[in-house]
ModelCIF file with pLDDT and N, C-alpha, C, O atoms, coordinates in Angstrom:
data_MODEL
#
_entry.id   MODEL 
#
_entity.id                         1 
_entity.type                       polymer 
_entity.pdbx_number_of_molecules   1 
#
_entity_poly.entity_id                      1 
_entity_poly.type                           'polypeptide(L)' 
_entity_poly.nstd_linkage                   no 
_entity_poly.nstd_monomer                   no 
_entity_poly.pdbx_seq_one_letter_code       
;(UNK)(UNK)(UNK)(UNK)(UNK)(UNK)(UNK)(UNK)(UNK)(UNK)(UNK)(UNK)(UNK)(UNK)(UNK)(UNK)
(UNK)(UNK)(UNK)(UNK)(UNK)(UNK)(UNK)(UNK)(UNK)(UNK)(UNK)(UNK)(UNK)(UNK)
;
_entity_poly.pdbx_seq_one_letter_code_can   XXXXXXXXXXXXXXXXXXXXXXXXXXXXXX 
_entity_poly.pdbx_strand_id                 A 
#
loop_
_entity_poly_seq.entity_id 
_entity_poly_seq.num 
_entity_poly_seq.mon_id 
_entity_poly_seq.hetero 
1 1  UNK n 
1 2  UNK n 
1 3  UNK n 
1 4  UNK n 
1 5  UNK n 
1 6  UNK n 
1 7  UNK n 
1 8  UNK n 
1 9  UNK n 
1 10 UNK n 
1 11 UNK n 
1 12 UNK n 
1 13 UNK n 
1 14 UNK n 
1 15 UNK n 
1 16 UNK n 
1 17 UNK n 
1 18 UNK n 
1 19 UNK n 
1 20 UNK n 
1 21 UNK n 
1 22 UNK n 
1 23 UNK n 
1 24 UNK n 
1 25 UNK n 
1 26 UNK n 
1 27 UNK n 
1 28 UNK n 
1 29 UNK n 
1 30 UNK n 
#
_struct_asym.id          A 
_struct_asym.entity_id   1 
#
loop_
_ma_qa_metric.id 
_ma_qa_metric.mode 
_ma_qa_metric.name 
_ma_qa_metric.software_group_id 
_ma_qa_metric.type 
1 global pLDDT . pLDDT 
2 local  pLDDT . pLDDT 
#
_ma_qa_metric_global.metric_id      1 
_ma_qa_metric_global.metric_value   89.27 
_ma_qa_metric_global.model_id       1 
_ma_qa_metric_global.ordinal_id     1 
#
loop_
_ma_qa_metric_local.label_asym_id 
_ma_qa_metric_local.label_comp_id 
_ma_qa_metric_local.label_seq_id 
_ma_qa_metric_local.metric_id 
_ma_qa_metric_local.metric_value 
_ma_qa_metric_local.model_id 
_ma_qa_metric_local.ordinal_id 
A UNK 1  2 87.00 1 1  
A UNK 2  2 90.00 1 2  
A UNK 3  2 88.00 1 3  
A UNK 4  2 83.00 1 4  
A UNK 5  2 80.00 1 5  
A UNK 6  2 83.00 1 6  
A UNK 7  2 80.00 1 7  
A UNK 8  2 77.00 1 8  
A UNK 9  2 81.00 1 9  
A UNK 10 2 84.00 1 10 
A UNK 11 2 81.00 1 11 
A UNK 12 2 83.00 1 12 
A UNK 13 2 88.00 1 13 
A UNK 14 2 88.00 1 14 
A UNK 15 2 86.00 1 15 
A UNK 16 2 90.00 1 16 
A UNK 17 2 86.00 1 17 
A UNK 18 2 91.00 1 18 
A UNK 19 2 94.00 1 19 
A UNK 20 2 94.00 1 20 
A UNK 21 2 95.00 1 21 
A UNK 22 2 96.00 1 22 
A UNK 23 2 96.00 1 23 
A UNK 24 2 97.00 1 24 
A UNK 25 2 97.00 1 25 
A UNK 26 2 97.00 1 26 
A UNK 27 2 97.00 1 27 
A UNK 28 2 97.00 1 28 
A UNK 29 2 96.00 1 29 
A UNK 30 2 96.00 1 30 
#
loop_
_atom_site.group_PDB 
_atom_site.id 
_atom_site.type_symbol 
_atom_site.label_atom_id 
_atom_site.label_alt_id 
_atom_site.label_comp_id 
_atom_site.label_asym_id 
_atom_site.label_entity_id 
_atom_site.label_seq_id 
_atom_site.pdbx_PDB_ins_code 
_atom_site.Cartn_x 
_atom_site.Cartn_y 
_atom_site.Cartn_z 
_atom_site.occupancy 
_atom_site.B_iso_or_equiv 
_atom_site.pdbx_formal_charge 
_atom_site.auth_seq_id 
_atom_site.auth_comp_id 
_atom_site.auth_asym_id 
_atom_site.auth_atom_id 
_atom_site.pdbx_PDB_model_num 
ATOM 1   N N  . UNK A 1 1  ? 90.617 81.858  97.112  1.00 87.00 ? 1  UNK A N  1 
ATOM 2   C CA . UNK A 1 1  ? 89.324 82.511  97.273  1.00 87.00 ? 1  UNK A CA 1 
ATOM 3   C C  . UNK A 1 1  ? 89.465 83.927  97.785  1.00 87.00 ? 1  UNK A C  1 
ATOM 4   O O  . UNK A 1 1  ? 88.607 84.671  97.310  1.00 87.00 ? 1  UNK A O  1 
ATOM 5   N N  . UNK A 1 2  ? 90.388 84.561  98.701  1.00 90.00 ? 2  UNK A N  1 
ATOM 6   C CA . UNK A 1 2  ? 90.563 85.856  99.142  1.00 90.00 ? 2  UNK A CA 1 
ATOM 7   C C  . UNK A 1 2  ? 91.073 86.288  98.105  1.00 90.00 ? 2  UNK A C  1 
ATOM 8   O O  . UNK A 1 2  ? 90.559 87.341  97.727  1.00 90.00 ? 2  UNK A O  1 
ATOM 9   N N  . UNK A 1 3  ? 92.142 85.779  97.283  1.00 88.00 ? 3  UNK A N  1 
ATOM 10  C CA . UNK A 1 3  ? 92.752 87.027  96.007  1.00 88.00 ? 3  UNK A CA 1 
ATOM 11  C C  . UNK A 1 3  ? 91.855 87.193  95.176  1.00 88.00 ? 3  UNK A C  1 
ATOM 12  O O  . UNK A 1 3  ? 91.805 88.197  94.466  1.00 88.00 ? 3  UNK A O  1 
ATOM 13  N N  . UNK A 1 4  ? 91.002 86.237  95.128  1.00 83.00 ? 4  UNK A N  1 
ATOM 14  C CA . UNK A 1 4  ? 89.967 86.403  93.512  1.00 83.00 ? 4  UNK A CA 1 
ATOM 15  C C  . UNK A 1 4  ? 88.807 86.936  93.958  1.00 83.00 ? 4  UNK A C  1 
ATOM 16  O O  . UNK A 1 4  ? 88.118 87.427  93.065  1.00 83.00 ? 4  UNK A O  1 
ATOM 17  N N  . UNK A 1 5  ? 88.225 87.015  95.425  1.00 80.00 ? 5  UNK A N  1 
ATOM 18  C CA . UNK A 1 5  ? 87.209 88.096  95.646  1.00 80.00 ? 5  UNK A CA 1 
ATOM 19  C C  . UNK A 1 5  ? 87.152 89.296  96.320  1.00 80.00 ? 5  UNK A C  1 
ATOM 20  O O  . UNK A 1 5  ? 86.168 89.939  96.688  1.00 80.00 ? 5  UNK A O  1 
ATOM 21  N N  . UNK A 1 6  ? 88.446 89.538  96.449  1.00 83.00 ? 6  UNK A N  1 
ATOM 22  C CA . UNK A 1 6  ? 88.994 91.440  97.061  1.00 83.00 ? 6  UNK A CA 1 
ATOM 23  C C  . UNK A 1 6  ? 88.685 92.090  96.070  1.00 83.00 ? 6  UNK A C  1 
ATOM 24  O O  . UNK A 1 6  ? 88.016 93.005  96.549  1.00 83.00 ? 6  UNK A O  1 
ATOM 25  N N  . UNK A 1 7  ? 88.725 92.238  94.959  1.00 80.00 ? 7  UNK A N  1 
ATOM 26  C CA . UNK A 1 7  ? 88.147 93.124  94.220  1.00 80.00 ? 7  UNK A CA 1 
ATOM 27  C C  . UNK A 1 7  ? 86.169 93.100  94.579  1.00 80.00 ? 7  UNK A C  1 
ATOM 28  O O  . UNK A 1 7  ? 85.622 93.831  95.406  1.00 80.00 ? 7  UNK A O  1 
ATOM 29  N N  . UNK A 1 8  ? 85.663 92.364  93.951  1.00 77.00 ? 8  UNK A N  1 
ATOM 30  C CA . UNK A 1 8  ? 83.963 91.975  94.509  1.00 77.00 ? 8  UNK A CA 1 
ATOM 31  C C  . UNK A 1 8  ? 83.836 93.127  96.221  1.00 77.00 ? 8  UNK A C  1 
ATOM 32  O O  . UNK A 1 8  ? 83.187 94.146  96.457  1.00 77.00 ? 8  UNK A O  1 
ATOM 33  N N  . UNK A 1 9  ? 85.056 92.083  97.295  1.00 81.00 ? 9  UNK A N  1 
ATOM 34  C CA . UNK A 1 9  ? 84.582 93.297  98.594  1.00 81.00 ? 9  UNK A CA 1 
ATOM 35  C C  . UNK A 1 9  ? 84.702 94.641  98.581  1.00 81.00 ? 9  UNK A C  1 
ATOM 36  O O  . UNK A 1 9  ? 84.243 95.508  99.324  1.00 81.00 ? 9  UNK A O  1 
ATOM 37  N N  . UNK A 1 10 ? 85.544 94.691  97.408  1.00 84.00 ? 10 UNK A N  1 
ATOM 38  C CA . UNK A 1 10 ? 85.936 96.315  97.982  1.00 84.00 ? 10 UNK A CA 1 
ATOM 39  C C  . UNK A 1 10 ? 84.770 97.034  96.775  1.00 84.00 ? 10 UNK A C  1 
ATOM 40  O O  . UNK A 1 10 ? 84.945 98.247  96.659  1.00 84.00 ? 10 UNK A O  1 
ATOM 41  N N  . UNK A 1 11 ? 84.109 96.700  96.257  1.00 81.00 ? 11 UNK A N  1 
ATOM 42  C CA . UNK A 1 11 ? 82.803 97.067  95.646  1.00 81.00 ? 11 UNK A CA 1 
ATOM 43  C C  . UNK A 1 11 ? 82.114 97.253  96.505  1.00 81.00 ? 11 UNK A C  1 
ATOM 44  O O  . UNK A 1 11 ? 81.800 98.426  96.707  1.00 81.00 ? 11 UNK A O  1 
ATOM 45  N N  . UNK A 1 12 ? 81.620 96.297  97.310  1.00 83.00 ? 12 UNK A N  1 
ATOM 46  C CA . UNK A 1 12 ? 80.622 96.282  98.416  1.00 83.00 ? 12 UNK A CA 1 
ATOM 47  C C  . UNK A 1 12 ? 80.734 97.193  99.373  1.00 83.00 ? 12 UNK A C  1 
ATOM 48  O O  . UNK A 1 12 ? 79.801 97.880  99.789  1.00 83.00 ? 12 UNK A O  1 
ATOM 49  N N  . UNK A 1 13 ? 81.838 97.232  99.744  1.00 88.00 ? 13 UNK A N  1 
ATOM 50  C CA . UNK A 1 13 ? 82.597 97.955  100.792 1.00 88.00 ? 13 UNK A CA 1 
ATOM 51  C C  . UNK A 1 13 ? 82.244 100.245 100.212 1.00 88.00 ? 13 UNK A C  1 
ATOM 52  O O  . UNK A 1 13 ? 81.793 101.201 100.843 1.00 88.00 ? 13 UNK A O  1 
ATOM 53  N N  . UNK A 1 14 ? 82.784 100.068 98.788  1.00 88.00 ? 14 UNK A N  1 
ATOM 54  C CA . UNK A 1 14 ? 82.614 101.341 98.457  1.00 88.00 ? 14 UNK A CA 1 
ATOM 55  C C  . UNK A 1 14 ? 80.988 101.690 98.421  1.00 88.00 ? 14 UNK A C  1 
ATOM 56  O O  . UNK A 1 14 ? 80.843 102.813 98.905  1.00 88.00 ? 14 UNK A O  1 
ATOM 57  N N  . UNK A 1 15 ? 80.113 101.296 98.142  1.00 86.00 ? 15 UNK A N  1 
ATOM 58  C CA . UNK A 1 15 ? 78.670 100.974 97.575  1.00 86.00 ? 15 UNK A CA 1 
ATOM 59  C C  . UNK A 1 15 ? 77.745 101.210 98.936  1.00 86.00 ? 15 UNK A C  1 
ATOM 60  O O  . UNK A 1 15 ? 76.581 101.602 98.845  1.00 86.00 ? 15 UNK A O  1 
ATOM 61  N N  . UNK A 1 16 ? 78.481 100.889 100.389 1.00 90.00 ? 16 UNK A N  1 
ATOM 62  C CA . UNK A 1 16 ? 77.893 101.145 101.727 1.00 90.00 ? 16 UNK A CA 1 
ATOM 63  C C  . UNK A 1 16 ? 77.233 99.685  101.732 1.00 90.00 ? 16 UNK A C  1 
ATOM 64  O O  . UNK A 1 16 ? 76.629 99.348  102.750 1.00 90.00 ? 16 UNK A O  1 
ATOM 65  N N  . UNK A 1 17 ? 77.299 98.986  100.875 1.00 86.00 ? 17 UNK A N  1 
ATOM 66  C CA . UNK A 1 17 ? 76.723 97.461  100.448 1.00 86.00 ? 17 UNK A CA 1 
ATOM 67  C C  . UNK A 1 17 ? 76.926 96.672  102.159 1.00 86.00 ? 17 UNK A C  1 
ATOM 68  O O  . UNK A 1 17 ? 75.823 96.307  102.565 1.00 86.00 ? 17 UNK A O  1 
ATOM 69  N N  . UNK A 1 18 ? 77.750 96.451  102.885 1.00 91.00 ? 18 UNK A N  1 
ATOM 70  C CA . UNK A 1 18 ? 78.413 96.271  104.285 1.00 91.00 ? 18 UNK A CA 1 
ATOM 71  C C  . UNK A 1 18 ? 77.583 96.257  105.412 1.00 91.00 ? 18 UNK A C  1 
ATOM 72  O O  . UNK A 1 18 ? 77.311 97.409  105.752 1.00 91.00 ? 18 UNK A O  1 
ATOM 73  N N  . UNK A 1 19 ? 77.097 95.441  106.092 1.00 94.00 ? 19 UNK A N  1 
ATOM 74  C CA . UNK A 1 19 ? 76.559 96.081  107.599 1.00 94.00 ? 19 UNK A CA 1 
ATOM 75  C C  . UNK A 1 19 ? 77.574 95.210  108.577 1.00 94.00 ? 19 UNK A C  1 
ATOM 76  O O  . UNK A 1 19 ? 77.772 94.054  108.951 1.00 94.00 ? 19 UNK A O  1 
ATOM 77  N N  . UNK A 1 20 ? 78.271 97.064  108.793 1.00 94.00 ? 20 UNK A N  1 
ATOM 78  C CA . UNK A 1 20 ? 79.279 97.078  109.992 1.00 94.00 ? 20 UNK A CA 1 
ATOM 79  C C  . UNK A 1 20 ? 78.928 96.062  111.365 1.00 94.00 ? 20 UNK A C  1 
ATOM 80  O O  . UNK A 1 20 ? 79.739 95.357  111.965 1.00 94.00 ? 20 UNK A O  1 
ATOM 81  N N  . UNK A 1 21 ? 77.405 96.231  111.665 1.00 95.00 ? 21 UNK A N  1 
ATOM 82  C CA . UNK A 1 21 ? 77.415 95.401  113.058 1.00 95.00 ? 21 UNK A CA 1 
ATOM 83  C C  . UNK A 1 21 ? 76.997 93.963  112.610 1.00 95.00 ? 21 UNK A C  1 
ATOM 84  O O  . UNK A 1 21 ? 77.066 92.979  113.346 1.00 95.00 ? 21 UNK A O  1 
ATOM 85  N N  . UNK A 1 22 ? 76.704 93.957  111.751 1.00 96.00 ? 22 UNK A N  1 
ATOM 86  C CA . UNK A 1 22 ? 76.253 92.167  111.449 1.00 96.00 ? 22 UNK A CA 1 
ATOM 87  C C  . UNK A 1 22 ? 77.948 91.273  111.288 1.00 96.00 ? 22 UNK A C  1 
ATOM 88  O O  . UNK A 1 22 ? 78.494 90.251  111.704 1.00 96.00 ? 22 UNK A O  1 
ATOM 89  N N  . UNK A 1 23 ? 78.210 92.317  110.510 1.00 96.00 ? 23 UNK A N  1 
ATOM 90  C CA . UNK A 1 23 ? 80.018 91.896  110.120 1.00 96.00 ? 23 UNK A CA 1 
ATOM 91  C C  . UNK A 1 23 ? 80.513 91.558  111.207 1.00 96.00 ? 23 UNK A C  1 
ATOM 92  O O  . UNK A 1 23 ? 80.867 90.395  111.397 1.00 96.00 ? 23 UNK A O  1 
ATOM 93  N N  . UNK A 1 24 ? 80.625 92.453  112.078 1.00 97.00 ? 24 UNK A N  1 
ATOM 94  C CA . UNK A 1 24 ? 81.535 92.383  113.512 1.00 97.00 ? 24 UNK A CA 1 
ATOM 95  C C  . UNK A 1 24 ? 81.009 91.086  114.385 1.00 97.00 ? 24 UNK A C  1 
ATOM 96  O O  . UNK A 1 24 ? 81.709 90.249  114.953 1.00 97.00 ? 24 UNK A O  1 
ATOM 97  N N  . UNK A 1 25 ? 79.651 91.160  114.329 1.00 97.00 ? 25 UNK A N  1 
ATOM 98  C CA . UNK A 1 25 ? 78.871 89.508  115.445 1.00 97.00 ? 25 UNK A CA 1 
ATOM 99  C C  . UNK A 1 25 ? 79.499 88.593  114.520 1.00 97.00 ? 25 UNK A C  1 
ATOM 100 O O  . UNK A 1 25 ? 80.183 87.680  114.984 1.00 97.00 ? 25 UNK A O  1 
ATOM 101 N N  . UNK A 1 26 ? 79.300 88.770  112.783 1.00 97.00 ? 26 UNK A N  1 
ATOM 102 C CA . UNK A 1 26 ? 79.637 87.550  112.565 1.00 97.00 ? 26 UNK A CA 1 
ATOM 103 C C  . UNK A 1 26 ? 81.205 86.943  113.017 1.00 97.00 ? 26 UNK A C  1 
ATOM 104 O O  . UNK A 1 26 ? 81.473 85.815  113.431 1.00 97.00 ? 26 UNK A O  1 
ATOM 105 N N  . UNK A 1 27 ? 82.122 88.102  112.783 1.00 97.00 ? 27 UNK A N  1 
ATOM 106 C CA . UNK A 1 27 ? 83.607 87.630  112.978 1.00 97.00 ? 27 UNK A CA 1 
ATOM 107 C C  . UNK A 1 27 ? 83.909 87.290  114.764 1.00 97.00 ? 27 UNK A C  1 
ATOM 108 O O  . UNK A 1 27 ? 84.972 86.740  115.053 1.00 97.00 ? 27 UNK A O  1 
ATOM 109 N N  . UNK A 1 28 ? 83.167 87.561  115.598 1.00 97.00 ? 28 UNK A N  1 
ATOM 110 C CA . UNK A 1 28 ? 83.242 87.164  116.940 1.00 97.00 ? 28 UNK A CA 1 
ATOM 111 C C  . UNK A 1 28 ? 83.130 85.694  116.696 1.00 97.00 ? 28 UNK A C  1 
ATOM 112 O O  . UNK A 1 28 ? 84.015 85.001  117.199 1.00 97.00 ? 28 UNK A O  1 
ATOM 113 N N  . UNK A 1 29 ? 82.308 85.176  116.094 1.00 96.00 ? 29 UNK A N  1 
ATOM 114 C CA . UNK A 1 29 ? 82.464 83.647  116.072 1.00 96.00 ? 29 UNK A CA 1 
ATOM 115 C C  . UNK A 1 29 ? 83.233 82.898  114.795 1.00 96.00 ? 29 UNK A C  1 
ATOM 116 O O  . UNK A 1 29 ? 84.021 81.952  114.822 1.00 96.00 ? 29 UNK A O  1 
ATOM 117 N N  . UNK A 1 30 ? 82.910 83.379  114.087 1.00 96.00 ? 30 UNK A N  1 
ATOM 118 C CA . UNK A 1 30 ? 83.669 83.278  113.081 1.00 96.00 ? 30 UNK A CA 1 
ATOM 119 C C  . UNK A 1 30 ? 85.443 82.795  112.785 1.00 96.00 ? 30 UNK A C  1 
ATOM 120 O O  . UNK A 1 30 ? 85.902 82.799  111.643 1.00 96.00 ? 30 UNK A O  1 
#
């Protein structure tokens, strides 16, 4: 599942698609 959707994130990622602080709370529990 990570090799076949790094391409998809790094779309999102270029696109500003991302919210930096939602990302970060989520990976605290995560």
């Amino acid at each position: 599942g990570f090799l076949v959707k790094v391409p998809a994130g790094g779309v999102y990622l270029f696109r500003g698609q991302v919210a930096g602080r939602a990302l970060g709370l989520l990976l605290l529990g995560g």
